[in-house]
Protein backbone atom coordinates (compact mmCIF):
# COMPACT_ATOMS: atom_id res chain seq x y z
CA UNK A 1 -11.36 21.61 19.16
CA UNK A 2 -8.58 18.88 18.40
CA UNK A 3 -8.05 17.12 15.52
CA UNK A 4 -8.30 13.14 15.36
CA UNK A 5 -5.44 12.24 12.57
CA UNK A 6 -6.23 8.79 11.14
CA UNK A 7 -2.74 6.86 10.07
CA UNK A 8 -2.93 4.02 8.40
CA UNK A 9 0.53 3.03 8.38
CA UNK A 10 1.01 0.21 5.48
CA UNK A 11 4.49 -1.05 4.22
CA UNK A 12 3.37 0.21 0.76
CA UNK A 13 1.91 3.06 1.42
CA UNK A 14 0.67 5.39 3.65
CA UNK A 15 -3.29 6.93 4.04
CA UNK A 16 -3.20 9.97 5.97
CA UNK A 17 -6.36 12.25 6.46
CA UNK A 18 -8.82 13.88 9.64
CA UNK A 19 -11.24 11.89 11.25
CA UNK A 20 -14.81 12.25 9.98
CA UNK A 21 -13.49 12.45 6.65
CA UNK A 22 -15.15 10.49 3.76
CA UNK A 23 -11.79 9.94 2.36
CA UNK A 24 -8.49 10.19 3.24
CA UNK A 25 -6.47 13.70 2.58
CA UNK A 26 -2.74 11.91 1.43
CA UNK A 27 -2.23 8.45 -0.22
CA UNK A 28 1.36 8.07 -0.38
CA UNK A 29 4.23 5.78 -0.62
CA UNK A 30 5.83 4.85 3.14
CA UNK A 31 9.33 5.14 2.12
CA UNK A 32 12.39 7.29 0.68
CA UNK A 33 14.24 7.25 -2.52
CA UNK A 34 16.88 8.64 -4.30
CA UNK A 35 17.18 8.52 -8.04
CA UNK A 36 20.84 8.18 -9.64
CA UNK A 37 21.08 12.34 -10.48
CA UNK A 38 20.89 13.45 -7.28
CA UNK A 39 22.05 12.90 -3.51
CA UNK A 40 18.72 14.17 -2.75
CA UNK A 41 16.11 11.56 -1.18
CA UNK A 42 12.64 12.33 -1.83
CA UNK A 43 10.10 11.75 0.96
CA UNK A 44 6.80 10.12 0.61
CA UNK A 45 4.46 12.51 -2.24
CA UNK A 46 7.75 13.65 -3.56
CA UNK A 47 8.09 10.33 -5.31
CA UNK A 48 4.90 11.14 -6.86
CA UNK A 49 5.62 14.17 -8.77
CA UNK A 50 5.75 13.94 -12.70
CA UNK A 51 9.22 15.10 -12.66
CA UNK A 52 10.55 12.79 -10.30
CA UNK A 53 13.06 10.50 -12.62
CA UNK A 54 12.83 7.24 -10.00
CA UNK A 55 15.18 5.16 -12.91
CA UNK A 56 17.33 2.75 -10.52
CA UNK A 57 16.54 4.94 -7.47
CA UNK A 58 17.45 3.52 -4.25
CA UNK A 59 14.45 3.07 -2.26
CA UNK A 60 14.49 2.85 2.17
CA UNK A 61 11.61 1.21 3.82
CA UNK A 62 10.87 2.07 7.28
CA UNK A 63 8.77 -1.46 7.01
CA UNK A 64 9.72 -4.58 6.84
CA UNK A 65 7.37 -7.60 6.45
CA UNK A 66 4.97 -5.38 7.87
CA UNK A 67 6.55 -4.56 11.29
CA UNK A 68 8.73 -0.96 11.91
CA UNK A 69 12.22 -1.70 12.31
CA UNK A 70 13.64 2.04 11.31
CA UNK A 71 12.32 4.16 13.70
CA UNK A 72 14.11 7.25 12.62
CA UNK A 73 13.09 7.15 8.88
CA UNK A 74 9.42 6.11 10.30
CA UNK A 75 9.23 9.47 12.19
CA UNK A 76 10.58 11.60 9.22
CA UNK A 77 8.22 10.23 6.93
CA UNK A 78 5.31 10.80 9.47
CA UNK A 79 7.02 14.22 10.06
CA UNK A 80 6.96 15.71 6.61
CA UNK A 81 3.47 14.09 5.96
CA UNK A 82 1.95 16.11 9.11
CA UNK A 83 3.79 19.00 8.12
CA UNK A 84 3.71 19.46 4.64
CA UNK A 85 0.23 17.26 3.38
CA UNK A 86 -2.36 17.70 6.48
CA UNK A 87 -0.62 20.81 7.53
CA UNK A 88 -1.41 19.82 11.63
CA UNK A 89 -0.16 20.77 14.92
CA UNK A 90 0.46 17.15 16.03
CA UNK A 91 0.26 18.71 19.80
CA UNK A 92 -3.17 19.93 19.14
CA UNK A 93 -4.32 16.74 17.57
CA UNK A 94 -5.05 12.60 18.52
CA UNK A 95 -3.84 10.09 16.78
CA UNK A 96 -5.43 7.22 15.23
CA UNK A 97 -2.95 4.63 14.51
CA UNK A 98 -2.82 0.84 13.06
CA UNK A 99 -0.69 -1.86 13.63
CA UNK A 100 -0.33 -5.12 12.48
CA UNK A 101 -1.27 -8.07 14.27
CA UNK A 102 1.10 -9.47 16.71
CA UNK A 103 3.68 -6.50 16.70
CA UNK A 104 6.23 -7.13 19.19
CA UNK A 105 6.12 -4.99 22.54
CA UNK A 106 9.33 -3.39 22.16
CA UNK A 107 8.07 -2.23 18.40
CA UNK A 108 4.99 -0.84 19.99
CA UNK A 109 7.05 0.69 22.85
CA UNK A 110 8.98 2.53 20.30
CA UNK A 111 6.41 4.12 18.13
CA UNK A 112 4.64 5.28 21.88
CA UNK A 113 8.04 7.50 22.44
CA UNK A 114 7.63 9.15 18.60
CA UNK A 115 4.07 9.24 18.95
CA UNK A 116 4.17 11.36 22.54
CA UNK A 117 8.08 12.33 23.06
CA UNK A 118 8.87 13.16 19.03
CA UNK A 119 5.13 14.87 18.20
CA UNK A 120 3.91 15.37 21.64
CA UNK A 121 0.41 13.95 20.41
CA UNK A 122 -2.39 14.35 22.96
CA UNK A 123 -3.73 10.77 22.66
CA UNK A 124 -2.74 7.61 21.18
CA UNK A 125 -5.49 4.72 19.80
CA UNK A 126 -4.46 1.77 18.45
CA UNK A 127 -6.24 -0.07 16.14
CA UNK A 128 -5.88 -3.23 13.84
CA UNK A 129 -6.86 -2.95 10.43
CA UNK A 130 -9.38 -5.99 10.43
CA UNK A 131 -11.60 -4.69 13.18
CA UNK A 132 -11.44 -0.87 11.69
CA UNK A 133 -13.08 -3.03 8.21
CA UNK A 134 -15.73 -4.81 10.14
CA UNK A 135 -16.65 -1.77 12.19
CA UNK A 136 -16.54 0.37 8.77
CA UNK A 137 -18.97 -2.07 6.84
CA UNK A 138 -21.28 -2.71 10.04
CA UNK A 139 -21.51 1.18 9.86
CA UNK A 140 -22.20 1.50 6.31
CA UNK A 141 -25.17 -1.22 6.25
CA UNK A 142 -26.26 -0.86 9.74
CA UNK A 143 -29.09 -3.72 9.00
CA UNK A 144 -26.99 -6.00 7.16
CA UNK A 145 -25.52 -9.27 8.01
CA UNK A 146 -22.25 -8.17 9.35
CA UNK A 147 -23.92 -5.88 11.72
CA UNK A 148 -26.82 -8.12 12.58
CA UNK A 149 -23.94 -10.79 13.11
CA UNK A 150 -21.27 -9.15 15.10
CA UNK A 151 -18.59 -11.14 13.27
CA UNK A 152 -16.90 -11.69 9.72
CA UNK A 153 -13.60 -12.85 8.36
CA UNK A 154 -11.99 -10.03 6.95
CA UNK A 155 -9.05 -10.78 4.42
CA UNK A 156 -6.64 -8.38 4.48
CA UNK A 157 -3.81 -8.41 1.39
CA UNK A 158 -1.35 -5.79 2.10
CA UNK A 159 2.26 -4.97 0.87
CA UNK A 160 4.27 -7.47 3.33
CA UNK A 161 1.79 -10.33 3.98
CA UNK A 162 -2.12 -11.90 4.06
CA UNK A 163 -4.07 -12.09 6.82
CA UNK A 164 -7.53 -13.78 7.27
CA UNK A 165 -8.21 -12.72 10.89
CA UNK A 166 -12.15 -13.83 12.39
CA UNK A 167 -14.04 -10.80 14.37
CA UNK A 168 -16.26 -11.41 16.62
CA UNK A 169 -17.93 -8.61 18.45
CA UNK A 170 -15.72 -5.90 17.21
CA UNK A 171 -12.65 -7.53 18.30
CA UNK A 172 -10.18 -9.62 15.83
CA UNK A 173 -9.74 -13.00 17.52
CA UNK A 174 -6.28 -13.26 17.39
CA UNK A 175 -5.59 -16.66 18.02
CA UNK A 176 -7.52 -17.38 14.98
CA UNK A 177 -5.60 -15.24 12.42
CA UNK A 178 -3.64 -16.96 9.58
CA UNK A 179 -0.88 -15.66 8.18
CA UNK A 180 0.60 -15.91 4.58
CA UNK A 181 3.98 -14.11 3.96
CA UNK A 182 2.63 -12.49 0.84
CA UNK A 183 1.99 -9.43 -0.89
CA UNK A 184 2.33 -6.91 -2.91
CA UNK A 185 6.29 -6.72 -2.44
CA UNK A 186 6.16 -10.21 -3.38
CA UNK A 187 4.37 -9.93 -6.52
CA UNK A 188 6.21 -7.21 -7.75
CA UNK A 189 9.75 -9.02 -6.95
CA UNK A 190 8.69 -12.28 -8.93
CA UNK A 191 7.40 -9.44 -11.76
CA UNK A 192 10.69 -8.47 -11.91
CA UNK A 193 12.10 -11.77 -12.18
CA UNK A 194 9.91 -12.36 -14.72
CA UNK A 195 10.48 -9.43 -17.07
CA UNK A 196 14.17 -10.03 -16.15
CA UNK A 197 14.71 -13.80 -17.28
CA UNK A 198 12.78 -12.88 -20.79
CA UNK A 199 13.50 -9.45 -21.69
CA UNK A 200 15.50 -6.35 -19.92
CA UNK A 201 17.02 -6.22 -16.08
CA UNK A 202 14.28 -4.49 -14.67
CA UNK A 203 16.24 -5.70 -10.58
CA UNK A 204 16.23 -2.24 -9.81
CA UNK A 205 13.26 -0.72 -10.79
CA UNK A 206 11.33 -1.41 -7.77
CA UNK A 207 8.99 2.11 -8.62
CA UNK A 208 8.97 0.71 -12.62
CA UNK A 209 7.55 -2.74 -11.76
CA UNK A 210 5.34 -1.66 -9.06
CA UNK A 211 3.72 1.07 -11.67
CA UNK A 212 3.51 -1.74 -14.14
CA UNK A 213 1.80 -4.62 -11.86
CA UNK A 214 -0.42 -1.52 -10.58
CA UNK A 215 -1.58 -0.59 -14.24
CA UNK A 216 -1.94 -3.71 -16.46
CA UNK A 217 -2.14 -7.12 -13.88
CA UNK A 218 -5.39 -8.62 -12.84
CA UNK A 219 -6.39 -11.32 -10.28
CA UNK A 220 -7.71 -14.21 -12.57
CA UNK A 221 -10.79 -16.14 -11.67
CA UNK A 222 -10.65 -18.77 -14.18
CA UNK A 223 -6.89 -19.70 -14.50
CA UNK A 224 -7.03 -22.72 -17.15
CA UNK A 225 -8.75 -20.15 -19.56
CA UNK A 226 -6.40 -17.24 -18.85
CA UNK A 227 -3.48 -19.41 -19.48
CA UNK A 228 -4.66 -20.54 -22.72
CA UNK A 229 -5.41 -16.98 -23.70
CA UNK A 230 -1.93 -16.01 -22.48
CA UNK A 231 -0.44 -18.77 -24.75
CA UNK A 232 -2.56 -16.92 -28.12
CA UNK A 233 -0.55 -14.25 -30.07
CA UNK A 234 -1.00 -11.20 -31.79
CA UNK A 235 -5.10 -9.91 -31.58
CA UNK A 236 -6.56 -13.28 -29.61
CA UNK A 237 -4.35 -12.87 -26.94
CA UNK A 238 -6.68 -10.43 -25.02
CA UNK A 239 -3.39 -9.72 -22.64
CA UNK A 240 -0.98 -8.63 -25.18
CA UNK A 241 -0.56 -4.80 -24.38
CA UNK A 242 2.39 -1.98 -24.96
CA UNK A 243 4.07 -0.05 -21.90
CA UNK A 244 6.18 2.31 -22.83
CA UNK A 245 9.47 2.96 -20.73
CA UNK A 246 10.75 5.93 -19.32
CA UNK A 247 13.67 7.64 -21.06
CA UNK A 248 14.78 9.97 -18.79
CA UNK A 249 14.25 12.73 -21.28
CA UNK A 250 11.03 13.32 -22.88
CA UNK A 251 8.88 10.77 -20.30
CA UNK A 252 9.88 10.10 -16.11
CA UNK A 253 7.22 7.77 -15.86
CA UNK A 254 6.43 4.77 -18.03
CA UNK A 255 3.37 4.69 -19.39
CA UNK A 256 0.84 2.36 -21.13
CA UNK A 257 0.66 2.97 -24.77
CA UNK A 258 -3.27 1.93 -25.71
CA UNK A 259 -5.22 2.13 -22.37
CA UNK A 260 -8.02 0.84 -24.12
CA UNK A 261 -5.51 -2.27 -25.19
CA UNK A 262 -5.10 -2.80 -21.76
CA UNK A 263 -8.16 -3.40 -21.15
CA UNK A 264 -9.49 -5.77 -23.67
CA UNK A 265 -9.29 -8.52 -21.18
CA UNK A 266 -12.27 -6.90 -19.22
CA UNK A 267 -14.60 -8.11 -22.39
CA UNK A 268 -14.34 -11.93 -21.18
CA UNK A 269 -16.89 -13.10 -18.51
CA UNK A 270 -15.82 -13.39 -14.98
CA UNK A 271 -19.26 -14.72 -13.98
């Protein structure tokens, strides 16, 4: 019997895993990178591993504001994940893809030819990520409201961009979709920026800053407090924490120095 691979192809990162799978079997990062001691570029998990030193490593994307534009470095990166995390035969297997709303028809033509030419996959299906959620929570609450409904708004914050895209009936209603040309790229630029302007060039550490938003930001729900907390020093500002930087010696990866520091700003009430 084949396999149904399940893709979802982010700008951030990719989930890989087998269909019918509670969770997915490979959550890693859709891009290449190649740290200043080597000519080498690590693919995908590679970044991952402990010993990875990722100081000022140059970083490919095959994504850019959430649509393909490297095709090549797309189907290498699919290519080692197939190979070396789910260990398939793509030729035995279907693929479940997404793609983001209102990709272009020469983009879509493109990743047909890697997905049958390059891999020789037995079938393609197509999906966009806000009907996948609403069918996913209709199926896990099979009397609730989305279910009972047929529609939601699903709000979907990925690397490259927001969308709020209405389904109705299973199907995303695309003329209704807004868009918002922010993310998680975004974030972690003006993070940068911010670290930049007040303390050490941080520019190039794109895996750093991404590690650092990742670990120790928060979405606020009460702004006006949170700034005035923010403005506080030493114990009453509930933000205040220590991340430790790599050296390139004794630590790769940074590293927060009190985790339970970190996480004093849970205490306050987000009621």
């Amino acid at each position: 019997m084949s396999n149904v691979v399940v893709l979802d192809n982010g700008g951030g990162l990719i989930k890989a895993g087998i269909g019918g799978e509670r969770d997915p079997a490979a959550v890693v990062p859709n891009c290449t990178g190649r740290p200043l001691s080597t000519k080498k570029w690590l693919v995908a998990d590679q970044l991952l591993a402990p010993d990875a030193d990722l100081t000022s490593a140059t970083v490919r994307r095959p994504i850019d504001r959430g649509y393909i534009i490297n095709t090549d470095l797309q189907s290498s990166i699919w290519s080692h994940i197939f190979n070396n995390l789910l260990k398939i035969s793509p030729g035995e297997s279907s693929l479940l893809l997404t793609e983001p709303l209102f990709t272009l028809p020469s983009i879509q033509r493109s990743v047909d030819e890697i997905v049958f030419e390059e891999f020789n996959f037995q079938a393609l299906f197509v999906a966009d990520s806000p009907s996948l959620v609403h069918l996913y929570e209709a199926s896990r609450r099979p009397y609730g409201l989305v279910s009972k409904a047929q529609c939601s708004l699903v709000v979907d914050s990925g690397f490259s961009f927001t969308h709020a895209s209405p389904v109705f009936q299973n199907f995303t209603l695309n003329y209704g979709v807004k868009r918002l040309d922010l993310g998680g790229k975004a974030l972690s630029n003006y993070l940068k920026e911010l670290v930049s302007y007040r303390s050490l060039n941080v520019m190039d550490e794109s895996f750093l800053m991404d590690d650092v938003k990742e670990k120790l930001c928060f979405v606020s729900l009460d702004i006006s407090r949170d700034l005035q907390i923010a403005r506080k020093s030493g114990r009453d500002n509930l933000f205040r924490c220590t991340y430790v930087l790599p050296d390139g010696v004794t630590y790769m990866r940074g590293f927060v120095k009190d985790p339970e520091e970190a996480k004093r700003y849970m205490t306050l009430n987000f009621a």
